[in-house]
N, C-alpha and C. Protein backbone atom coordinates (compact mmCIF):
# COMPACT_ATOMS: atom_id res chain seq x y z
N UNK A 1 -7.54 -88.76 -1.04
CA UNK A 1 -7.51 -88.51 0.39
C UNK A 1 -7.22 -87.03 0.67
N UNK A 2 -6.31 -86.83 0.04
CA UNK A 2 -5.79 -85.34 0.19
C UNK A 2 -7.18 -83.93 -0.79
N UNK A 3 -7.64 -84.46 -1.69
CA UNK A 3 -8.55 -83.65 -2.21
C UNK A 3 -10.36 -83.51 -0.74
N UNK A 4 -10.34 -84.64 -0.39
CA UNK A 4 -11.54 -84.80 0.73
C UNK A 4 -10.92 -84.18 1.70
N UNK A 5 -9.61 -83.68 2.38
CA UNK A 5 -9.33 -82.95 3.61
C UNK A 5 -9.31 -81.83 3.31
N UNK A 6 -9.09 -81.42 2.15
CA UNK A 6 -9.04 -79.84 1.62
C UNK A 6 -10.37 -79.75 1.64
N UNK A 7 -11.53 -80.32 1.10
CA UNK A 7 -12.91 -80.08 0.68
C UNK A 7 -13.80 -79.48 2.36
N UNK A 8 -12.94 -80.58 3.18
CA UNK A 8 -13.52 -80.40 4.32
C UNK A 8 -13.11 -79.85 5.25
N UNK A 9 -11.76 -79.15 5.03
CA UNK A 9 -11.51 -77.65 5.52
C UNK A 9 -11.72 -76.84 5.28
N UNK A 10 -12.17 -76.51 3.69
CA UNK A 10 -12.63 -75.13 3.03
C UNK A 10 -14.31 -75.53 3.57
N UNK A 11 -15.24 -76.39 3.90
CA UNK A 11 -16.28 -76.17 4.26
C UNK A 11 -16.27 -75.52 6.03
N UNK A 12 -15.55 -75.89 6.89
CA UNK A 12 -15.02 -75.47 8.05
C UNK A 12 -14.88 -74.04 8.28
N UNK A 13 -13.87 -73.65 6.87
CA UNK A 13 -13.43 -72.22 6.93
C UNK A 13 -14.52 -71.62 6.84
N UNK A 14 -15.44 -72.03 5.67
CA UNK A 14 -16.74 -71.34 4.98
C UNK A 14 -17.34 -70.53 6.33
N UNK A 15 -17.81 -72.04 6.87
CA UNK A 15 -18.44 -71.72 8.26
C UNK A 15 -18.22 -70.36 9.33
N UNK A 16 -17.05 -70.44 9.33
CA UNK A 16 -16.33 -69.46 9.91
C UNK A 16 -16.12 -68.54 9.72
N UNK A 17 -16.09 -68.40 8.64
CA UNK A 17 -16.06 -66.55 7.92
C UNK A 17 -17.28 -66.06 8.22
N UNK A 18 -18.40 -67.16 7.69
CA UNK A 18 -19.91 -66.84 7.79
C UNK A 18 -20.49 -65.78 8.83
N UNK A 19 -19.34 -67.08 9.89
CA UNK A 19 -20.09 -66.59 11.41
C UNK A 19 -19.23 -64.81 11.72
N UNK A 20 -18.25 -64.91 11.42
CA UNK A 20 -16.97 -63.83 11.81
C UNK A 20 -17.68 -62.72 11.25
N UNK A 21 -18.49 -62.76 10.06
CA UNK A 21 -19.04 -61.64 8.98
C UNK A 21 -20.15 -61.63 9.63
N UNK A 22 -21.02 -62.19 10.22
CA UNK A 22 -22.14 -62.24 11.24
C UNK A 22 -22.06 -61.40 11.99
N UNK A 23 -20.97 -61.61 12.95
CA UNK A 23 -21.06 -61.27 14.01
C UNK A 23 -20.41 -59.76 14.03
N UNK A 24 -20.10 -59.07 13.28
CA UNK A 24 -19.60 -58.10 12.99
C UNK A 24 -20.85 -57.06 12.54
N UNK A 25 -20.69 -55.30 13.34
CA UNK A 25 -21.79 -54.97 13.13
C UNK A 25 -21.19 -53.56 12.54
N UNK A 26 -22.10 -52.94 11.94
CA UNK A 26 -21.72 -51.44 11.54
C UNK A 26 -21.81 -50.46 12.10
N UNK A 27 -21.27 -49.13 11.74
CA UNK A 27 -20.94 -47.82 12.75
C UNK A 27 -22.34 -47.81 13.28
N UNK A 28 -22.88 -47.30 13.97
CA UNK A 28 -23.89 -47.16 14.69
C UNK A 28 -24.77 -47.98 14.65
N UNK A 29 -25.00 -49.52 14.35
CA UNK A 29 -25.66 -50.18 14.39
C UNK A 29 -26.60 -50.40 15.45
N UNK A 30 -26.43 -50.38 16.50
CA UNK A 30 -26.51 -50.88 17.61
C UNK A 30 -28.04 -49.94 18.55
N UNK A 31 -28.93 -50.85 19.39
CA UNK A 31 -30.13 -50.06 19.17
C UNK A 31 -29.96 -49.07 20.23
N UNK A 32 -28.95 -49.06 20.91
CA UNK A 32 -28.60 -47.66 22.19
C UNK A 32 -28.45 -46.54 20.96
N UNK A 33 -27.68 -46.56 20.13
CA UNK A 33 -26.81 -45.53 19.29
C UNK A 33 -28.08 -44.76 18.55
N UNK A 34 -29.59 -45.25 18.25
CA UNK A 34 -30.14 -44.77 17.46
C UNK A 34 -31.36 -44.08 18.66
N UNK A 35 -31.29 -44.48 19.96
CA UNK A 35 -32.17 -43.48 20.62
C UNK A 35 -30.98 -42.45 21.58
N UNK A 36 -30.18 -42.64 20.67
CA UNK A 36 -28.90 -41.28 21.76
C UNK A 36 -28.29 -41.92 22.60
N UNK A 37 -28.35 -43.02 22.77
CA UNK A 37 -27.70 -44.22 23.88
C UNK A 37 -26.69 -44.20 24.08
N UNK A 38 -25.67 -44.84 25.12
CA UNK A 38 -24.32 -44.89 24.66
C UNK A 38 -24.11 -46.22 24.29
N UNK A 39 -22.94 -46.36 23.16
CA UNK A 39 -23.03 -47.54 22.15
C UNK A 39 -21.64 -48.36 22.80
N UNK A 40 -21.74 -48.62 24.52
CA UNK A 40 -21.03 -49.57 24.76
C UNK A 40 -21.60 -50.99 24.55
N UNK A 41 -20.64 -51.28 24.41
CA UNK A 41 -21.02 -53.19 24.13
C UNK A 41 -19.99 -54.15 24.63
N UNK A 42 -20.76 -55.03 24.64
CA UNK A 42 -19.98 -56.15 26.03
C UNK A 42 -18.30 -55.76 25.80
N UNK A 43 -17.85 -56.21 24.38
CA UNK A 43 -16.16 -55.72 24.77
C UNK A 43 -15.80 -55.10 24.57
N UNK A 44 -16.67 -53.62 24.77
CA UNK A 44 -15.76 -52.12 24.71
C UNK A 44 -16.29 -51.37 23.13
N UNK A 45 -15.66 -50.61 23.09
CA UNK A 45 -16.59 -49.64 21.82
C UNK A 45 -15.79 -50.29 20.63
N UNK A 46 -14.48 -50.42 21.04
CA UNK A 46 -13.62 -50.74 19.99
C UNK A 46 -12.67 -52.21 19.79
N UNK A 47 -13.34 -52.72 20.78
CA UNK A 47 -12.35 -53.92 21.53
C UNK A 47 -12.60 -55.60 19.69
N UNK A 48 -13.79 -55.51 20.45
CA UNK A 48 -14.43 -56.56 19.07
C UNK A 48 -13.83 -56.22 17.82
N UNK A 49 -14.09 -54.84 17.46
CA UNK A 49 -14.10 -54.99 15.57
C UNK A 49 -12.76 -54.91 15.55
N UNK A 50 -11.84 -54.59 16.16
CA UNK A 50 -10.19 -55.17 15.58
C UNK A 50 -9.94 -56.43 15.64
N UNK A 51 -10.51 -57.47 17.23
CA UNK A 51 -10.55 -58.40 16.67
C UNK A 51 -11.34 -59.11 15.45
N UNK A 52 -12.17 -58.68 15.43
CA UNK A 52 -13.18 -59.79 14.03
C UNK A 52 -12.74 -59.44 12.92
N UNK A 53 -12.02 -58.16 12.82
CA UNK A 53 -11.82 -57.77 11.71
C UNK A 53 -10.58 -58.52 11.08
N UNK A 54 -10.10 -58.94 11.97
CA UNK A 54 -8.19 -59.21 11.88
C UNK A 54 -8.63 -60.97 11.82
N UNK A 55 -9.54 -61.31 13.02
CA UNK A 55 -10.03 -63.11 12.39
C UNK A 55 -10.76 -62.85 10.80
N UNK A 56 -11.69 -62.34 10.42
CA UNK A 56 -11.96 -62.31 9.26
C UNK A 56 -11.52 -61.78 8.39
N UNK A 57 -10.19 -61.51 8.25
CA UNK A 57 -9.13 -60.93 7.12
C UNK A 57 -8.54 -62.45 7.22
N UNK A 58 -8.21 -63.01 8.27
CA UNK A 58 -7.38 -64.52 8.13
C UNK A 58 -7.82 -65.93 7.82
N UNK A 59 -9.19 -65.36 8.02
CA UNK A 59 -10.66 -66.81 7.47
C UNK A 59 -10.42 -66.67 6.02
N UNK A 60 -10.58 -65.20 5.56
CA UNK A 60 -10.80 -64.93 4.08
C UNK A 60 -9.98 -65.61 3.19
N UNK A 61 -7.86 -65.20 3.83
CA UNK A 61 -7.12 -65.55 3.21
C UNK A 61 -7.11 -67.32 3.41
N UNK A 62 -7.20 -67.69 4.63
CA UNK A 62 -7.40 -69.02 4.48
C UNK A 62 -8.33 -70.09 3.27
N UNK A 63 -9.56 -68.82 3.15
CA UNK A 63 -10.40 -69.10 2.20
C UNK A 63 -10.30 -69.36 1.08
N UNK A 64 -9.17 -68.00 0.33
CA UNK A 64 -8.68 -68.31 -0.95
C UNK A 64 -7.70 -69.31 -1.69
N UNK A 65 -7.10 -69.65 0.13
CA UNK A 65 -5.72 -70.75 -0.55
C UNK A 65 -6.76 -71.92 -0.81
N UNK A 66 -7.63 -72.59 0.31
CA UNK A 66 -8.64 -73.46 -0.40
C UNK A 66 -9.23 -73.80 -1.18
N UNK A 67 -9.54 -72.83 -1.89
CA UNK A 67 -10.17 -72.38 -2.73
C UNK A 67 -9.52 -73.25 -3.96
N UNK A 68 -7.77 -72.07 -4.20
CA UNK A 68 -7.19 -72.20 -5.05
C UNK A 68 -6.49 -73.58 -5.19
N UNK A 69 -6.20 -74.26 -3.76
CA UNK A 69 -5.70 -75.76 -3.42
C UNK A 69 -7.08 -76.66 -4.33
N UNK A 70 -7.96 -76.46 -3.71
CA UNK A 70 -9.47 -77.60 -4.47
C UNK A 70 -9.44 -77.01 -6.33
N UNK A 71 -8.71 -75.68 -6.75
CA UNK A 71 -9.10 -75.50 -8.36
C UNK A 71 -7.76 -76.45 -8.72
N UNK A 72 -6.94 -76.51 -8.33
CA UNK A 72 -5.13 -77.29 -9.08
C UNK A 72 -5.73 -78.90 -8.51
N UNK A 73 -6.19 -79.13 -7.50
CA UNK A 73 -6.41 -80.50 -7.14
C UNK A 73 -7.31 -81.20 -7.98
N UNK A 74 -8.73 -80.17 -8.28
CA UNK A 74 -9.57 -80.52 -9.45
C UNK A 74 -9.02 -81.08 -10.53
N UNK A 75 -8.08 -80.37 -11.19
CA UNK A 75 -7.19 -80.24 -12.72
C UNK A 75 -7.19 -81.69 -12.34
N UNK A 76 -6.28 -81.82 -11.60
CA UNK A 76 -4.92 -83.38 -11.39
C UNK A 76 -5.83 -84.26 -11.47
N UNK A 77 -6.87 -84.30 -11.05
CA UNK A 77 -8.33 -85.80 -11.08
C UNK A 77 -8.34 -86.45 -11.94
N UNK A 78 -9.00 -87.23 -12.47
CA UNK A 78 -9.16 -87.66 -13.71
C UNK A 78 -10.39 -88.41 -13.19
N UNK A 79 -11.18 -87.93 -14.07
CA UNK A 79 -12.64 -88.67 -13.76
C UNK A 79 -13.86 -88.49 -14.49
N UNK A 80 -14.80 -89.13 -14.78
CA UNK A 80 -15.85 -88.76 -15.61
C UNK A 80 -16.43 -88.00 -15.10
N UNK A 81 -16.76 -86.92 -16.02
CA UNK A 81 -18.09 -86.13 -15.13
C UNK A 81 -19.36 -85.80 -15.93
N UNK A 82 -19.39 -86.18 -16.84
CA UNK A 82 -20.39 -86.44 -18.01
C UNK A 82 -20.81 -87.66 -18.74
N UNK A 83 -22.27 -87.40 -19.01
CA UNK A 83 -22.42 -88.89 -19.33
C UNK A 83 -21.85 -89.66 -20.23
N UNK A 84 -21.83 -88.59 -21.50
CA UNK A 84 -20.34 -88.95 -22.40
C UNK A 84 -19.42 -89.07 -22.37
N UNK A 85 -18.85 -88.91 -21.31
CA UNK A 85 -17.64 -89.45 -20.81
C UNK A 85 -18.04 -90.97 -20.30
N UNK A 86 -18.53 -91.23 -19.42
CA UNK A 86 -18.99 -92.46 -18.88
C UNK A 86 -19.28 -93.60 -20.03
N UNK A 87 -20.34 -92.80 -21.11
CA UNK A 87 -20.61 -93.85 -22.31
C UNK A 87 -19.33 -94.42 -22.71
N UNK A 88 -18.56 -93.27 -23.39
CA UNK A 88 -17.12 -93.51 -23.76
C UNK A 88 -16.01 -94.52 -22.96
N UNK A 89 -16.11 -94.41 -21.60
CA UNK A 89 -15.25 -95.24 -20.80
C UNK A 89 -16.11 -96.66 -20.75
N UNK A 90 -17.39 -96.84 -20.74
CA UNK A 90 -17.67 -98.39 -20.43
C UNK A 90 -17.76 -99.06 -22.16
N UNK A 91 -17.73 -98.14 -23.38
CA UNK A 91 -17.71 -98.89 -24.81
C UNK A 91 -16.83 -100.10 -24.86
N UNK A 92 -16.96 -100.99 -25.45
CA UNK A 92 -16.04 -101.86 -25.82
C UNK A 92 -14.73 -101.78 -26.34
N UNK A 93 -13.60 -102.53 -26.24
CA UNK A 93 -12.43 -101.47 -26.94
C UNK A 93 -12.30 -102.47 -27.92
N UNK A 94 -12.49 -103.38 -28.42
CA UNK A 94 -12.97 -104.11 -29.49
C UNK A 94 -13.88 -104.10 -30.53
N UNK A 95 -14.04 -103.70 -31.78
CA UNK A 95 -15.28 -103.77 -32.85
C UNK A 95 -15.91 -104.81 -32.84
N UNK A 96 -17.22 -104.88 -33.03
CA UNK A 96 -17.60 -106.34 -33.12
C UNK A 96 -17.50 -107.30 -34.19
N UNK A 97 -17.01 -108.66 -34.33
CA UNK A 97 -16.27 -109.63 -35.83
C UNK A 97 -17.58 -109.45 -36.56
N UNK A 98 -16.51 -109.08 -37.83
CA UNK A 98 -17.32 -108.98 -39.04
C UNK A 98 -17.78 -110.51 -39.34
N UNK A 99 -18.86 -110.90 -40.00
CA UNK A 99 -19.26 -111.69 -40.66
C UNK A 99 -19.19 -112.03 -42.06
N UNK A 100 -19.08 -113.10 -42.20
CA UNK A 100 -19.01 -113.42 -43.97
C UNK A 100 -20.21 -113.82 -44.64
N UNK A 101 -21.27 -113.62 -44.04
CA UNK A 101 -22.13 -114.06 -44.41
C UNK A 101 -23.45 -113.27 -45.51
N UNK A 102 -23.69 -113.14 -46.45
CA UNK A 102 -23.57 -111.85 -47.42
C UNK A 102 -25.47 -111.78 -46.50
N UNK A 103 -25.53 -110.05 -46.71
CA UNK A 103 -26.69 -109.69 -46.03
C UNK A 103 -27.84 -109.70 -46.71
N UNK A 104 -29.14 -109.84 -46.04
CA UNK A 104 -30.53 -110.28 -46.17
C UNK A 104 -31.46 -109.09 -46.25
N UNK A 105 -32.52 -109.04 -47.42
CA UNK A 105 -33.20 -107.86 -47.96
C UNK A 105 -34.32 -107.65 -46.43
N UNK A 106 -34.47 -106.41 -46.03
CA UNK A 106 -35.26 -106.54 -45.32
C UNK A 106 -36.67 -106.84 -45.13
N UNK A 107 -36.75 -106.97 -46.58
CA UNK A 107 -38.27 -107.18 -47.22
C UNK A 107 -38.47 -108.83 -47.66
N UNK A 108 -39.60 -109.44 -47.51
CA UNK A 108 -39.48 -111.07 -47.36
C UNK A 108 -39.65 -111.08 -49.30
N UNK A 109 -38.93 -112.26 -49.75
CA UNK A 109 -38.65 -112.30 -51.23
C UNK A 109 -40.26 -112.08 -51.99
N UNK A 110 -40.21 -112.01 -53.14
CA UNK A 110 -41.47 -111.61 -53.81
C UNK A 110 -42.58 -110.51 -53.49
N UNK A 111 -41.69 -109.60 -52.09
CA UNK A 111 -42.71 -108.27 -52.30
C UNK A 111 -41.43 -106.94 -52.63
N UNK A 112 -42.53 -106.30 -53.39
CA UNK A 112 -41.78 -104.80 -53.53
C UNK A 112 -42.39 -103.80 -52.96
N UNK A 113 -41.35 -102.83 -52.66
CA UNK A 113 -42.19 -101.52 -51.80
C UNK A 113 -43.19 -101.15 -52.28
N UNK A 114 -43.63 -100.78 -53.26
CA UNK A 114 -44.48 -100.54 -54.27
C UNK A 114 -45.61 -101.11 -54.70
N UNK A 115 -45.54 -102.68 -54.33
CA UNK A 115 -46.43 -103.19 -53.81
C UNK A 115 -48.37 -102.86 -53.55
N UNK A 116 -47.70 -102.07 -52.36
CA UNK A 116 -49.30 -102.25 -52.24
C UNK A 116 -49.50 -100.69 -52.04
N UNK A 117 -48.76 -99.96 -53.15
CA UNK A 117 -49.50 -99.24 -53.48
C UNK A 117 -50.40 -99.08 -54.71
């Protein structure tokens, strides 16, 4: 239970950084700035990138504890994840009873390999 709420908060966070790193633009990006424009933008020249910068420094770190919460939660699992593992877990834990019954030539009596050559 606890490994599926972590899984599906670090996909949440993912999301979010995505968008935070999106939406974030570079020094003169902007298409006023490259014909001499002035490079105001809806919240000010400087208003946005302290915030996005400061949400996407806190997505990130959020990111890594997830991260590192889903690698220690992994460890603790116990589960097949290979087919050899799987073979191994459904084998029998029993050998199968020996027989007393003395064993049979695979060849029917009166022929030899050699035979028919």
């Amino acid at each position: 239970m606890l490994y599926t709420l972590v899984v599906i908060l670090h996909v949440f966070v993912c999301f979010l950084m995505i968008g935070a790193i999106l939406l974030q633009s570079g020094k003169g990006a902007e298409i006023g700035a490259a014909f001499g424009g002035s490079s105001q933008t809806v919240f000010g020249s400087r208003g946005p990138a302290n915030f996005l910068s400061k949400f996407t420094v806190g997505v990130a770190a959020v990111f890594m504890l997830t991260s590192f919460s889903l690698a220690i939660l992994a460890k603790e699992r116990n589960f097949s994840s290979t087919v050899i593992d799987l073979k191994q877990k459904n084998a029998p834990a029993a050998p199968a009873p020996a027989t007393d019954q003395p064993k049979t030539d695979s060849h029917p009596s009166g022929e030899s390999s050699s035979a028919g050559h």
